[in-house]
C-alpha atoms as a PDB file:
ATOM      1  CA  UNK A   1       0.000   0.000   0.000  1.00  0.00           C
ATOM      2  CA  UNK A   2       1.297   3.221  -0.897  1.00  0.00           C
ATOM      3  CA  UNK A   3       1.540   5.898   2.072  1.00  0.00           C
ATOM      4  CA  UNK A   4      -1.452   8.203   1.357  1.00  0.00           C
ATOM      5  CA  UNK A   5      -3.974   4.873   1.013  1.00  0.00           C
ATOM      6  CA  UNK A   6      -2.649   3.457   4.167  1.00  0.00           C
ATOM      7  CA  UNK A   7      -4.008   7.390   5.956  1.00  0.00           C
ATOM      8  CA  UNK A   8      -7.057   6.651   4.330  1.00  0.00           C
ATOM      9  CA  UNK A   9      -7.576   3.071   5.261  1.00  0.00           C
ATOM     10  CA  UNK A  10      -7.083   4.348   8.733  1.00  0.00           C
ATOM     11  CA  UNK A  11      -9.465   7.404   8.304  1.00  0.00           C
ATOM     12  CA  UNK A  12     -12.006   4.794   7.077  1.00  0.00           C
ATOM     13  CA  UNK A  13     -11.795   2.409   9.908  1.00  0.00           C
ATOM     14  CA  UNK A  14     -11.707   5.270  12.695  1.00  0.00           C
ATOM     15  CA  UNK A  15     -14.543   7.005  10.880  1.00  0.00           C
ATOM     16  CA  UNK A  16     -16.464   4.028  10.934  1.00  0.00           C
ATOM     17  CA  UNK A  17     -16.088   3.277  14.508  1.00  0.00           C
ATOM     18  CA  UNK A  18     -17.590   6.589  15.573  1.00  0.00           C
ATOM     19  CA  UNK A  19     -20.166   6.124  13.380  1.00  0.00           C
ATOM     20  CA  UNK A  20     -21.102   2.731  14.849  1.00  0.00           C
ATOM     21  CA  UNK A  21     -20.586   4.371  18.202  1.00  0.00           C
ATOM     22  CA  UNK A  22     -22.772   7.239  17.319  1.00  0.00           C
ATOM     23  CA  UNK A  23     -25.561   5.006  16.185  1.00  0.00           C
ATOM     24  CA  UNK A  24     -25.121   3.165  18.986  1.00  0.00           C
ATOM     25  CA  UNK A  25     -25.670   5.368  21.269  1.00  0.00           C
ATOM     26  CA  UNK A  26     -29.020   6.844  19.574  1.00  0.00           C
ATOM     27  CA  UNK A  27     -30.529   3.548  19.918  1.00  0.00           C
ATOM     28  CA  UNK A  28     -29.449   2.452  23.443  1.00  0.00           C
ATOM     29  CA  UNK A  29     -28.784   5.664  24.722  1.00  0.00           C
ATOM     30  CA  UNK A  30     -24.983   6.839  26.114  1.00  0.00           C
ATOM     31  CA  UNK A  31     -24.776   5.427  29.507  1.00  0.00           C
ATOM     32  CA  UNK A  32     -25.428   1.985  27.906  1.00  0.00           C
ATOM     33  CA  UNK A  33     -22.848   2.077  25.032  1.00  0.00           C
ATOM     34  CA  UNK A  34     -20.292   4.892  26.150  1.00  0.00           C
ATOM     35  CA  UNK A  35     -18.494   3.010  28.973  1.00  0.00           C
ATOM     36  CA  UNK A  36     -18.040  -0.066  26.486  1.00  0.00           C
ATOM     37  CA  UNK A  37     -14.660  -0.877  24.985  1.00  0.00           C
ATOM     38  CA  UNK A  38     -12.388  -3.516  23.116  1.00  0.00           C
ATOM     39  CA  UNK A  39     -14.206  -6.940  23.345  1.00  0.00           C
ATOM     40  CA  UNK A  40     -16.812  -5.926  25.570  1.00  0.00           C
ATOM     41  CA  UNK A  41     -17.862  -3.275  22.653  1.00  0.00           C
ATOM     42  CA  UNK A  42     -17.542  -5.896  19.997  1.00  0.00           C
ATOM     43  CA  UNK A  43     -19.482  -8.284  21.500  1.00  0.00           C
ATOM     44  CA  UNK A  44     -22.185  -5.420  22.170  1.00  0.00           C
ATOM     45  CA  UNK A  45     -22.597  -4.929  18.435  1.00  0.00           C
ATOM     46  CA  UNK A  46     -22.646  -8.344  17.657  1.00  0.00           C
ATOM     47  CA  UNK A  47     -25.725  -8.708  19.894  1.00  0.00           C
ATOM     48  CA  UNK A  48     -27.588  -6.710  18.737  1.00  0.00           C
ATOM     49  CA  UNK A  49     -27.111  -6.712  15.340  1.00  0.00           C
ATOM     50  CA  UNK A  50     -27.223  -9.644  13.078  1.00  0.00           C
ATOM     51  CA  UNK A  51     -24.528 -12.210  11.585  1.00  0.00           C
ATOM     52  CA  UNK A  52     -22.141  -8.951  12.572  1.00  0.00           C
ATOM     53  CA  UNK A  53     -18.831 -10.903  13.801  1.00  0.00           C
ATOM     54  CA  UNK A  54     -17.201  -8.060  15.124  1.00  0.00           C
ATOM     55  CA  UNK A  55     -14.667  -9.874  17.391  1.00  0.00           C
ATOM     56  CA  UNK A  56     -13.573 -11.649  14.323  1.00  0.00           C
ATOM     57  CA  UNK A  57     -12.012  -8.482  13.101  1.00  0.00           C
ATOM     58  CA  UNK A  58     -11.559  -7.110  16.360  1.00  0.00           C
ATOM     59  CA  UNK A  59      -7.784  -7.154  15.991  1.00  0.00           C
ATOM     60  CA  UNK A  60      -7.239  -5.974  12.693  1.00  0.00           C
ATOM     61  CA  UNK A  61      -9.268  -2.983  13.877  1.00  0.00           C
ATOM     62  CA  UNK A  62      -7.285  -2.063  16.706  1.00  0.00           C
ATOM     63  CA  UNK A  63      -4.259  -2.109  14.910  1.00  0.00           C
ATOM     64  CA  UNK A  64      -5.151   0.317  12.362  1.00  0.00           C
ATOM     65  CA  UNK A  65      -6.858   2.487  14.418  1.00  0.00           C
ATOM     66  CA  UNK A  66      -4.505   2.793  17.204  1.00  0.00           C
ATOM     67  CA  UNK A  67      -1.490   1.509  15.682  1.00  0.00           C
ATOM     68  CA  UNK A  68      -1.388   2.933  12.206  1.00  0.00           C
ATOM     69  CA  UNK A  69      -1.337  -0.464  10.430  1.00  0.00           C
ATOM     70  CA  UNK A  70      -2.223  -0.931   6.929  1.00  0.00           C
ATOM     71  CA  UNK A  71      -5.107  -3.181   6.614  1.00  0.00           C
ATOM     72  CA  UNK A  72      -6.278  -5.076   3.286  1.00  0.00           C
ATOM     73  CA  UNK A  73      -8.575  -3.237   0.784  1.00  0.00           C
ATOM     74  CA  UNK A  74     -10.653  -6.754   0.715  1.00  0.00           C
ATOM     75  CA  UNK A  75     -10.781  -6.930   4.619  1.00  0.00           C
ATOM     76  CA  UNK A  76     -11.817  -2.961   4.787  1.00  0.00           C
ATOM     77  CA  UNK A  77     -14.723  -4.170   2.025  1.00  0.00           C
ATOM     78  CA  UNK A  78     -15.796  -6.973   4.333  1.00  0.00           C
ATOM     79  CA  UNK A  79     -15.582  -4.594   7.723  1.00  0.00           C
ATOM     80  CA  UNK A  80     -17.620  -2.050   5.713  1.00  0.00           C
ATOM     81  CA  UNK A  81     -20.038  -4.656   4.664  1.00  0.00           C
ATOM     82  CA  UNK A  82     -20.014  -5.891   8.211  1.00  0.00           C
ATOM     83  CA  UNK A  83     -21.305  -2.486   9.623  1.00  0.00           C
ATOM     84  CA  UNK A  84     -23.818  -1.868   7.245  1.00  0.00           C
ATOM     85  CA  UNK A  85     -25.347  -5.140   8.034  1.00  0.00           C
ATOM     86  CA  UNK A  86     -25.215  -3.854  11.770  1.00  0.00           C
ATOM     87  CA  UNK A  87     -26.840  -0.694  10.987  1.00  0.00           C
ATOM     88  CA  UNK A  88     -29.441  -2.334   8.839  1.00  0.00           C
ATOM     89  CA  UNK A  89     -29.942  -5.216  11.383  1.00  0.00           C
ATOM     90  CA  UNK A  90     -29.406  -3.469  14.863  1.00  0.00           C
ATOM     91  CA  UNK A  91     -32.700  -2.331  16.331  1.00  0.00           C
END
């Protein structure tokens, strides 16, 4: 991967954390969902959404956010994938 996709691979992935998050928290409300992190988070989403495996990705996702690690364009697709299916499937 060539420097300025690996920024946006990482833009992508943070951006679609918060937007999980922010969804999230509309549905459940804050206290619920703002006090949950790493597994405990993943495993949130994965309960209420559905065939969302999270945790199977969990990871990858950590080290691009957090770590600045290039991630696959084929795993992004099938994270992206994964959270629309959450967002269609969550409530």
């Amino acid at each position: 991967l060539t420097r300025q996709s690996q920024s946006s691979t990482e833009i992508t992935l943070n951006e679609l954390m918060i937007l999980l998050r922010n969804v999230a928290m509309q549905t459940y409300g804050r206290q619920t969902v703002a006090s949950l992190s790493g597994k405990d988070w993943f495993s949130y989403l994965e309960s209420k959404g559905s065939k969302t495996p999270f945790t199977d990705f969990e990871m990858m996702i950590y080290a691009s956010v957090y770590r600045g690690k290039p991630v696959e364009k084929k795993a992004i697709e099938e994270i992206v994938q994964l959270s629309k299916r959450w967002i269609k499937t969550h409530a």
